[in-house]
Protein backbone atom coordinates (compact mmCIF):
# COMPACT_ATOMS: atom_id res chain seq x y z
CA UNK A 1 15.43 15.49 -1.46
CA UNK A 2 12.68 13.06 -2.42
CA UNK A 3 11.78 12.62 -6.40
CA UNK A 4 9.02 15.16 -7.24
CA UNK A 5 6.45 12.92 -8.98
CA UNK A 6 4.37 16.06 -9.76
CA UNK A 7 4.77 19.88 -9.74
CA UNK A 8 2.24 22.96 -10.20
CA UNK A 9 -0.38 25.12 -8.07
CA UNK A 10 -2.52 24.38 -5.26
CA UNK A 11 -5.35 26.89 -5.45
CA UNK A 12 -8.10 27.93 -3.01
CA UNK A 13 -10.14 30.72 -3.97
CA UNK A 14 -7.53 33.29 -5.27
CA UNK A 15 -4.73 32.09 -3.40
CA UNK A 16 -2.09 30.59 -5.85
CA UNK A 17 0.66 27.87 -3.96
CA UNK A 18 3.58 26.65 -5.84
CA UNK A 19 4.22 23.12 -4.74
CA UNK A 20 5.48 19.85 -5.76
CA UNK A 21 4.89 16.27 -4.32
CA UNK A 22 6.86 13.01 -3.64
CA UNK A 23 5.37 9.91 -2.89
CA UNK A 24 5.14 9.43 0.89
CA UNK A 25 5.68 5.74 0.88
CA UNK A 26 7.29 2.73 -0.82
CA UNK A 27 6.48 -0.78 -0.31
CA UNK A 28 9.57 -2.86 0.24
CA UNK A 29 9.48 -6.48 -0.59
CA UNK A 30 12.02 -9.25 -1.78
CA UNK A 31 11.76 -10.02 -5.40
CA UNK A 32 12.24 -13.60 -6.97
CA UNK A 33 14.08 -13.87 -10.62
CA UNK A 34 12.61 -16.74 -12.95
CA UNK A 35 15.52 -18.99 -14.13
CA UNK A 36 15.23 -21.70 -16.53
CA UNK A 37 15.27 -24.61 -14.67
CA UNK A 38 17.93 -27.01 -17.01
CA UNK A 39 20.90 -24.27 -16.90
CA UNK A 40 19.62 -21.58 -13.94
CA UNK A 41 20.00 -18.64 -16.30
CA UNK A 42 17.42 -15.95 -15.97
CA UNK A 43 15.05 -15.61 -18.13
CA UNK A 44 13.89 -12.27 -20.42
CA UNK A 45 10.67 -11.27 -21.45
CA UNK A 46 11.74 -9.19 -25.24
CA UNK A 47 8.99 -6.80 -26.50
CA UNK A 48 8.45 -9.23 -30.13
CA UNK A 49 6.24 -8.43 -32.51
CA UNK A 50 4.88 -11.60 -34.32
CA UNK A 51 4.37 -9.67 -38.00
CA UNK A 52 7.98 -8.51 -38.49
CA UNK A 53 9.31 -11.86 -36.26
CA UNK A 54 11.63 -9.47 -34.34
CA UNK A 55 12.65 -7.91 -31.20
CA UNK A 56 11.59 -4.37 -31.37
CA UNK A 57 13.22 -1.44 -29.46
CA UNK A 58 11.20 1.27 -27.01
CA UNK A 59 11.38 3.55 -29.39
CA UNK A 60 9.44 2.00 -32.27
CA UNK A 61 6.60 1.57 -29.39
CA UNK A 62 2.98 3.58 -29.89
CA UNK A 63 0.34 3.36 -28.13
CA UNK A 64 -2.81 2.03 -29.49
CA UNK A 65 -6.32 1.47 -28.15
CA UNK A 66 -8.27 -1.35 -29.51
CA UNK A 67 -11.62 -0.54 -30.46
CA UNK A 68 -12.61 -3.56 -32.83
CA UNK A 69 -10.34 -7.12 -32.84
CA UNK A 70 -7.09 -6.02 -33.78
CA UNK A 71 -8.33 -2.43 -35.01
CA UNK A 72 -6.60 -0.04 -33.21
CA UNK A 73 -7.15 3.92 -33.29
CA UNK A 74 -3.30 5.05 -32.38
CA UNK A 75 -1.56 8.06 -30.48
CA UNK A 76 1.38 9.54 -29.73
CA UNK A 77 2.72 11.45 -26.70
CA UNK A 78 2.09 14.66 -27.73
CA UNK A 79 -1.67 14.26 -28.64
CA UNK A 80 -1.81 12.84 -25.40
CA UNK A 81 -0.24 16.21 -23.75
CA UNK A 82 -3.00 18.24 -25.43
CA UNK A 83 -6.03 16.82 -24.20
CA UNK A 84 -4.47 17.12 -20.64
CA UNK A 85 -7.28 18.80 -18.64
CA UNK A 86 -6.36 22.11 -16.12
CA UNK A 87 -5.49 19.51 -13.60
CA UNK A 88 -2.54 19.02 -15.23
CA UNK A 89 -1.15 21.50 -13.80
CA UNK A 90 -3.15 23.13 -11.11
CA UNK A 91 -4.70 21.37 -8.72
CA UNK A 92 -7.86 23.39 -7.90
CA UNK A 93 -9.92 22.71 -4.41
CA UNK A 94 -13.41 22.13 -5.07
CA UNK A 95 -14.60 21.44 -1.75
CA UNK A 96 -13.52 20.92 2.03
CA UNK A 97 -14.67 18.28 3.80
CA UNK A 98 -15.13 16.80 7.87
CA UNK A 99 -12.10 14.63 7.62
CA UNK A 100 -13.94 12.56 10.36
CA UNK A 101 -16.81 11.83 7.63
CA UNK A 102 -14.47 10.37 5.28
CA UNK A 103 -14.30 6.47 4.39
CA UNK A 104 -10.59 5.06 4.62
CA UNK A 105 -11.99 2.75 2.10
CA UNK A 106 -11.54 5.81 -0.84
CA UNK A 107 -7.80 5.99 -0.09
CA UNK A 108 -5.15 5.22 -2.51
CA UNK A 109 -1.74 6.08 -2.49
CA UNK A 110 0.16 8.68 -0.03
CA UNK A 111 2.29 11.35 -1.22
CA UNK A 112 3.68 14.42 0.44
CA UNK A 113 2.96 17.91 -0.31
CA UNK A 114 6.02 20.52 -0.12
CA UNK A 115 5.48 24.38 -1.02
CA UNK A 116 8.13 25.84 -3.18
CA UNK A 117 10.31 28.99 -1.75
CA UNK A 118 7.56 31.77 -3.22
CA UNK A 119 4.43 29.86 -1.56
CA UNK A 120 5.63 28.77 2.10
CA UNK A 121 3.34 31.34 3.74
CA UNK A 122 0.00 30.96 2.23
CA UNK A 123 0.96 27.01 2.70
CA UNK A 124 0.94 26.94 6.33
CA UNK A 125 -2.01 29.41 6.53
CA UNK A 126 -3.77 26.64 5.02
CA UNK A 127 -2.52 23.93 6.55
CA UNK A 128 -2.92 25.44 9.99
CA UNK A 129 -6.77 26.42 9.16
CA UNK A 130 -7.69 22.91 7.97
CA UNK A 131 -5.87 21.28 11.52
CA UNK A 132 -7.64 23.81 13.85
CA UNK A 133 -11.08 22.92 12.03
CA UNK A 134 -11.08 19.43 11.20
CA UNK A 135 -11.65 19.96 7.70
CA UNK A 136 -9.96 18.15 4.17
CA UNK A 137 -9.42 19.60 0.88
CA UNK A 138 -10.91 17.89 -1.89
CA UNK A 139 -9.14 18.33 -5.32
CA UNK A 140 -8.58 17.04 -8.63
CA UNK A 141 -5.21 16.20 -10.11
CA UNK A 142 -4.03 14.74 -13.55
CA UNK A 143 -0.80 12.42 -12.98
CA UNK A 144 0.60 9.50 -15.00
CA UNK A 145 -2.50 10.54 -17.54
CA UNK A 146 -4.97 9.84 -15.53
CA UNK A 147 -6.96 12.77 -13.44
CA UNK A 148 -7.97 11.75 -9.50
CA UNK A 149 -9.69 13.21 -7.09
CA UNK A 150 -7.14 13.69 -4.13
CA UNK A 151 -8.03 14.28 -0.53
CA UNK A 152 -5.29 16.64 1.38
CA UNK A 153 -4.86 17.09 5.02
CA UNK A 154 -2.32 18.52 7.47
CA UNK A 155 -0.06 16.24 8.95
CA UNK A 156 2.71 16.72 11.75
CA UNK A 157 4.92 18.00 9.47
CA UNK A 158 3.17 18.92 6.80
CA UNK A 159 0.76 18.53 4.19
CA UNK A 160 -0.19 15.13 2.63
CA UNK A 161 -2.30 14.08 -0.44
CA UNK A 162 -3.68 10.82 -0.98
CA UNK A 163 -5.43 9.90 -4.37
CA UNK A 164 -9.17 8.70 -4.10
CA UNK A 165 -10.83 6.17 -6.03
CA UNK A 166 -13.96 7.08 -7.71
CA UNK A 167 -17.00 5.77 -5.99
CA UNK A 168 -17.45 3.69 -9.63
CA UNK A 169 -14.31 1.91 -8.18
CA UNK A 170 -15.48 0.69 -5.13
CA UNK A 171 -16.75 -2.61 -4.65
CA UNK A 172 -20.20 -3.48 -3.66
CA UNK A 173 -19.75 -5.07 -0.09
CA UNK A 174 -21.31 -8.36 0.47
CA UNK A 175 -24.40 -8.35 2.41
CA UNK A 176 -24.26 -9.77 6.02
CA UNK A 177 -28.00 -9.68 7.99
CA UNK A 178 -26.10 -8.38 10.80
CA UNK A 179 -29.40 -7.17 11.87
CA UNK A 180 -31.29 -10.81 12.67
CA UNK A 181 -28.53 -11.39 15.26
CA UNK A 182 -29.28 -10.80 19.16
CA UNK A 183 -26.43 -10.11 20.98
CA UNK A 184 -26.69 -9.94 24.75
CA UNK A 185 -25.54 -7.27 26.85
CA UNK A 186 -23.41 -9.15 28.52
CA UNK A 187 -21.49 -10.36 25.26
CA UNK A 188 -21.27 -6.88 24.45
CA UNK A 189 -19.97 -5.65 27.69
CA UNK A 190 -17.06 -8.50 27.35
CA UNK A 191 -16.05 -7.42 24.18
CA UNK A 192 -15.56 -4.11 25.13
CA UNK A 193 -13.65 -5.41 28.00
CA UNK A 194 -11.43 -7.59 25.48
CA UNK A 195 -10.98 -4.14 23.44
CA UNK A 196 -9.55 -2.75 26.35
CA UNK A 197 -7.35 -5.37 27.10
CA UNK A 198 -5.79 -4.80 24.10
CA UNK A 199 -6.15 -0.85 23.44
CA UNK A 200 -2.31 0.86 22.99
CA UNK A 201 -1.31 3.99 21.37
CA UNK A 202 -0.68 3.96 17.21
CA UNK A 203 3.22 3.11 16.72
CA UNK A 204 3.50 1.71 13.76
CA UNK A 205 6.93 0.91 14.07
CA UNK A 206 6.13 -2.10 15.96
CA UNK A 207 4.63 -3.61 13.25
CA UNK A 208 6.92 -5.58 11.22
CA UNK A 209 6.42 -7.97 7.90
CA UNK A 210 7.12 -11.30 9.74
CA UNK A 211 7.19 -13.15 5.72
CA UNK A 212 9.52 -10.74 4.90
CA UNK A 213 11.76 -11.81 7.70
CA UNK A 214 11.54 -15.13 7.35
CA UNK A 215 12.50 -14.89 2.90
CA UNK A 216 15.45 -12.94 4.16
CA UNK A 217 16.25 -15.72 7.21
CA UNK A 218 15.34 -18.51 4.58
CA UNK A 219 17.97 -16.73 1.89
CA UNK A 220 20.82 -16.22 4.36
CA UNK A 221 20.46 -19.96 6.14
CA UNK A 222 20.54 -21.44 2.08
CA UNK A 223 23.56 -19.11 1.38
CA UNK A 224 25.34 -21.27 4.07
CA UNK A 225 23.81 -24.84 3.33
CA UNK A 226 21.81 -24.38 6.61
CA UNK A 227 18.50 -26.16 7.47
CA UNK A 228 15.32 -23.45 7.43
CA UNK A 229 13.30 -24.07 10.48
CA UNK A 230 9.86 -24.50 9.52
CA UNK A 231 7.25 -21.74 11.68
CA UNK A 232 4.73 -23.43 14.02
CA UNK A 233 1.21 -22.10 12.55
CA UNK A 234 -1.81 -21.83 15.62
CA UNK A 235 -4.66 -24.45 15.83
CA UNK A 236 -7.76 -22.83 15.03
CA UNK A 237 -10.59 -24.40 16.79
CA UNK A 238 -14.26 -23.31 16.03
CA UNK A 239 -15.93 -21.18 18.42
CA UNK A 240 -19.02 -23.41 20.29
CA UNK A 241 -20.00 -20.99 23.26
CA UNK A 242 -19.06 -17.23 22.33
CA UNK A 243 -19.74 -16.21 26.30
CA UNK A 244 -17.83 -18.85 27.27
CA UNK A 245 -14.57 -17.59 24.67
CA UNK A 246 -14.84 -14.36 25.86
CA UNK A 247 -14.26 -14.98 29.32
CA UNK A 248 -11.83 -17.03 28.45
CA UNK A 249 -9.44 -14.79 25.83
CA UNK A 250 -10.33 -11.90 28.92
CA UNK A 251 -8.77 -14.02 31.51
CA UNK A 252 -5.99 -15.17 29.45
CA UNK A 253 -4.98 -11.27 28.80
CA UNK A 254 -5.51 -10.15 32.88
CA UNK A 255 -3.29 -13.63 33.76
CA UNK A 256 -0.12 -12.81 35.40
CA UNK A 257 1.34 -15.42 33.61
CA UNK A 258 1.16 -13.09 30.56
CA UNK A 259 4.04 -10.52 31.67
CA UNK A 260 6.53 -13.42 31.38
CA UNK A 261 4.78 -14.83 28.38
CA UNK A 262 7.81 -15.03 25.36
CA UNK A 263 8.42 -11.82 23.01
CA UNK A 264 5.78 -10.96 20.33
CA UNK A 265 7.13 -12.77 17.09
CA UNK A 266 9.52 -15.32 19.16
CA UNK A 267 9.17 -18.09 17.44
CA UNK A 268 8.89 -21.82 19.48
CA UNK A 269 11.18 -24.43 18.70
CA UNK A 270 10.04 -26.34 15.68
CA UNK A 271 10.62 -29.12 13.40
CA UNK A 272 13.38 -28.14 10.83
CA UNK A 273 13.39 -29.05 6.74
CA UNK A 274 15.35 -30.71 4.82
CA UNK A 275 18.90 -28.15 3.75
CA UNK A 276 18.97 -27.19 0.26
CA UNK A 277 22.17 -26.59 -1.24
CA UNK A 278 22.70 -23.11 -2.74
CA UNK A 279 22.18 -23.45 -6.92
CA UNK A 280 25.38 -23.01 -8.50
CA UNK A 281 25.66 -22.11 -11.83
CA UNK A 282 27.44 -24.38 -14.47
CA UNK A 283 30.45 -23.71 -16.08
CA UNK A 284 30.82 -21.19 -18.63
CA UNK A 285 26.70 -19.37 -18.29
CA UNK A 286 26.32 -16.35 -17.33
CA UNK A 287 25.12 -15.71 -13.31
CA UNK A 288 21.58 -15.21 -12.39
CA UNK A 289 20.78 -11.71 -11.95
């Protein structure tokens, strides 16, 4: 079972649902250590307070919020549990929403939504009114001291939330006078007919993180004092005559030529760099983590 990162009541008029949530996705990259560069020992960042010239342990930590220059007014963990709003602990719906009105831009993070034992009927009552009428929840919920305003929506399997920024958060876009520029029917009607071209059903699974890839390539070919091939990037070339790069990316996509065209992400034959010999500790240090 997934880590709850929150537990409590989903409410909706006088219906009360036990539930608890786990987040619904992790990102997964390769991390770098920072060695020193003389002896390739990693380095540490101590918590070191300048006053008392010494390491300090978590425990002698407070938190402290800096009103004036170095003036702080400071709490502890238990004032901050009693100024935790409702939301702490139920997460009331205020509103539902057209989820076909809502702006992807207001999404934060994913999490999942499972009812406890006591709740599992009232939470597929809801979920299966909100799929057969189109329509969100929005709530508010404190987490990690901090209260959001979560959208929640049926999914295949179940419910999921996803925290909202405010609309305080969001950027101002910049302005582009979209509206002084003609475009010709034509251009439009190729466009669509490039869209097209292109159109397939939503799997992300054949989506990959190609950087990723090549880190993890680049690690294993170092390991064994291989050379790392270096990956051919495309020639951009300014677009002159948009008509004429239509036609051309549309007849490039309806070419027979492109059902024996190489495997998306096969990479051509390039120039390799130089090998670089694995770093290897000296005697007597202790290993990079």
């Amino acid at each position: 079972m997934a880590t709850s990162v929150w537990k409590g009541h989903l409410t909706f008029g006088l219906i009360s649902i036990p539930v608890r949530m786990s987040a619904a996705a992790r990102g997964e990259r390769i991390s770098f250590n920072q060695l020193h560069k003389e002896c390739h020992s990693r380095l540490k960042q101590p918590l070191f307070c300048p006053v008392c010239n010494r390491n300090v342990e978590r425990s002698e930590i407070v938190k402290g919020y800096e009103h004036e220059k170095d003036q702080y007014v400071l709490f502890s963990e238990e004032e901050l549990d009693k100024i935790e709003p409702p939301s702490a602990r139920v997460m009331e719906i205020l509103e539902f929403v057209k989820l076909d009105e809502m702006d992807p831009l207001y999404f934060d993070s994913s999490y999942f939504i499972t009812p406890e034992d006591a709740g599992v009927k009232a939470y597929q009552l809801l979920m299966k009114a909100m799929e057969e009428s189109g329509y969100g929840a929005i709530a508010k919920l404190t987490m990690h001291q901090r209260e959001h305003i979560v959208i929640i929506r049926p999914g295949k399997k179940g419910m999921t939330l996803h925290t909202m920024f405010y609309s305080s958060e969001i950027r101002a876009a910049e302005s582009v006078l979209t509206d002084k520029v003609e475009l010709k029917d034509q251009e439009k009607k190729l466009a669509e007919q490039l869209i097209q071209s292109l159109a397939a059903p939503f799997e992300p699974q054949k989506y990959r993180d190609e950087f990723q890839e090549n880190v993890r390539t680049m690690i294993a070919a170092k390991l064994k004092g291989q050379e790392v091939t270096e990956v051919a990037q495309p020639h951009m070339a300014p677009v002159i005559d948009l008509m004429e790069a239509l036609k051309k990316s549309l007849a490039e996509k309806q070419a027979p030529a492109a059902s024996s065209a190489a495997p998306l992400g096969k990479k051509p034959p390039t120039r390799a760099l130089q090998p670089v010999p694995v770093v290897q500790k000296k005697a007597g240090k202790k290993a990079a983590g």
